[in-house]
C-alpha atoms as a PDB file:
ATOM      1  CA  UNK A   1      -5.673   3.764  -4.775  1.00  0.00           C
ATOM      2  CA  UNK A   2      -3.582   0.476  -5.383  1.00  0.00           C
ATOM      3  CA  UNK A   3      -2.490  -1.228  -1.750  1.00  0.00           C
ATOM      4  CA  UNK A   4       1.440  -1.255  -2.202  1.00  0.00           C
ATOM      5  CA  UNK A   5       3.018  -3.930  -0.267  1.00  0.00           C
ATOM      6  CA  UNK A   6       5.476  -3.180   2.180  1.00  0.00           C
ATOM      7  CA  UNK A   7       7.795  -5.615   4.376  1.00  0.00           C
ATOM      8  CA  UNK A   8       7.639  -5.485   7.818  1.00  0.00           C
ATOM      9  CA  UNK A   9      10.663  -3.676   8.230  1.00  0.00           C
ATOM     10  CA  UNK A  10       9.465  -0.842   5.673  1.00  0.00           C
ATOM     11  CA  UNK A  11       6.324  -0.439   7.769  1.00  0.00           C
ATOM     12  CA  UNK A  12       8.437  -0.486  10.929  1.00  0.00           C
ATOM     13  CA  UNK A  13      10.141   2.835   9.353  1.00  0.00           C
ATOM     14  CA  UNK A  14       6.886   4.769   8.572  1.00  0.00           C
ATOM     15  CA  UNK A  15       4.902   3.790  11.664  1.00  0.00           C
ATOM     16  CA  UNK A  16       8.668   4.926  13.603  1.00  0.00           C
ATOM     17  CA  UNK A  17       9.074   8.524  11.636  1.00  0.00           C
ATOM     18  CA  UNK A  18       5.185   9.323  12.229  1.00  0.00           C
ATOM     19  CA  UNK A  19       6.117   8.377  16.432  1.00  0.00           C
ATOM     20  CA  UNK A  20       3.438   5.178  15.758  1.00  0.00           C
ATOM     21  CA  UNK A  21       5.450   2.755  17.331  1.00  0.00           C
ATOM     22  CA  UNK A  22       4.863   4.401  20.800  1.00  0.00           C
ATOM     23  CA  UNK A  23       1.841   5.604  20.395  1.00  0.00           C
ATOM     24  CA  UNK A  24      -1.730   5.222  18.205  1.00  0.00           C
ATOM     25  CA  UNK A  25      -1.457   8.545  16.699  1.00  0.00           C
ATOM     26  CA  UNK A  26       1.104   9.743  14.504  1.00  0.00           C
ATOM     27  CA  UNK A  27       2.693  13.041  16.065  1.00  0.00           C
ATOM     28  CA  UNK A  28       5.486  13.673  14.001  1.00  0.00           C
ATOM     29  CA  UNK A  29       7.263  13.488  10.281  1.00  0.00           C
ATOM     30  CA  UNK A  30      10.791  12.618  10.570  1.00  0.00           C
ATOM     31  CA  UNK A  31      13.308   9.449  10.139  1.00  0.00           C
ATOM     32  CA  UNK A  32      17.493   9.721   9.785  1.00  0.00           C
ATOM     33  CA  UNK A  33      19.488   7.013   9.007  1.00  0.00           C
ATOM     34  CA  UNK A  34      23.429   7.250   7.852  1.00  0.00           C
ATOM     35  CA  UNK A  35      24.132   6.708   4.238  1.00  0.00           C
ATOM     36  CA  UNK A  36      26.121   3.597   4.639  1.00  0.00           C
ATOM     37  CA  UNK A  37      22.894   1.979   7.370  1.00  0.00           C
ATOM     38  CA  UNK A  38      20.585  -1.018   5.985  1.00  0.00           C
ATOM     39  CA  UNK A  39      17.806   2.025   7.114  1.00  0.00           C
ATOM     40  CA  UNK A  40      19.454   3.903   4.389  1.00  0.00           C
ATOM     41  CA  UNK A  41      18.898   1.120   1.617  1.00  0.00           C
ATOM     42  CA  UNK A  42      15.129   0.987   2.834  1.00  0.00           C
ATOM     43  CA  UNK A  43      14.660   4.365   3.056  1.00  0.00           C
ATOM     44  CA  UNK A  44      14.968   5.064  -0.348  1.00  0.00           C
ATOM     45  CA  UNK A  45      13.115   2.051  -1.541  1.00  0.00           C
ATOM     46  CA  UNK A  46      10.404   3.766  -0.010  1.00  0.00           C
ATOM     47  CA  UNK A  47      11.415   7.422  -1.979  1.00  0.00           C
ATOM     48  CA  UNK A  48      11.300   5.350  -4.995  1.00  0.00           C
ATOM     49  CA  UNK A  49       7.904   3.820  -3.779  1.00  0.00           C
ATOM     50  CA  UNK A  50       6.853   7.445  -3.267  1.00  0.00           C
ATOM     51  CA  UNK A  51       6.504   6.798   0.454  1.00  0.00           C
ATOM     52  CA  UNK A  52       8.929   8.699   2.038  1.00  0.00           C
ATOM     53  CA  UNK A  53      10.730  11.961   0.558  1.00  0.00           C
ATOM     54  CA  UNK A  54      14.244  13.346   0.985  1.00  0.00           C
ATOM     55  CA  UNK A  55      14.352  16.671   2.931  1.00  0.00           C
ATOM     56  CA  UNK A  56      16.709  19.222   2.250  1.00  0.00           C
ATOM     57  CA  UNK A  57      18.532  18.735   5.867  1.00  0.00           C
ATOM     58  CA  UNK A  58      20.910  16.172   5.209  1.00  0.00           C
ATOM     59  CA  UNK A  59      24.623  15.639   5.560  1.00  0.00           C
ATOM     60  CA  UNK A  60      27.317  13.371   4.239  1.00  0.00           C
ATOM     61  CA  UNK A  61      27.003  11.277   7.707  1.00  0.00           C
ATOM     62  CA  UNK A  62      22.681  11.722   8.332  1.00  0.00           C
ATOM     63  CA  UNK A  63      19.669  12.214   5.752  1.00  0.00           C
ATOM     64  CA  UNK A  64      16.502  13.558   6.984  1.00  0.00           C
ATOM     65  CA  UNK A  65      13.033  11.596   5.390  1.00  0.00           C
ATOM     66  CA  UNK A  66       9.725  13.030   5.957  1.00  0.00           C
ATOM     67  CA  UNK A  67       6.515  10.294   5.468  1.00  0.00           C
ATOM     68  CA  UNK A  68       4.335  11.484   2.509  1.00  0.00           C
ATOM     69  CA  UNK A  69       0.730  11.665   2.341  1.00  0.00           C
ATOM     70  CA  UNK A  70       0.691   8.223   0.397  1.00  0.00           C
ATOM     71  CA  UNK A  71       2.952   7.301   3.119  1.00  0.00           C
ATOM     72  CA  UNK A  72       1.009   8.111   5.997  1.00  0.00           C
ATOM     73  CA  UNK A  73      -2.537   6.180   4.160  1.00  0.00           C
ATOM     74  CA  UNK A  74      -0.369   2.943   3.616  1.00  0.00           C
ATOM     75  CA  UNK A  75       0.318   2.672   7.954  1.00  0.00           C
ATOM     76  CA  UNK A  76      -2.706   4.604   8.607  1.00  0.00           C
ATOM     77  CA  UNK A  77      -5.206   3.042   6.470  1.00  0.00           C
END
């Protein structure tokens, strides 16, 4: 598989919606961030990167992400 490169800030998001900022082991699947956020901007870079995916629970004020499996192998190695 070809190593994408991500900034620091787009790992920050993944490692954060798998709960690997607090702890070695990712232990969840979720990020939100508000349409109008600089999260927002990023998260979808990484939907168009095939990183992250749009879930169906989403608002006009919140969108739900979910880390995909190509996702989780780019923070996980």
């Amino acid at each position: 598989m070809k190593t994408l490169e991500l900034t620091e800030q787009e790992r920050d998001i993944l490692r954060h919606a798998l709960g690997m900022d607090r702890c070695r082991v990712a232990y969840r699947n979720n990020y939100s961030a508000t349409p109008k956020s600089e999260h927002y901007l990023l998260c979808m870079g990484l939907v168009a990167k095939g990183l992250l995916e749009r879930t169906a629970g989403y608002t006009e004020t919140m969108v739900h992400f979910m880390v995909t499996d190509a996702g989780r192998e780019a923070v996980q190695g």
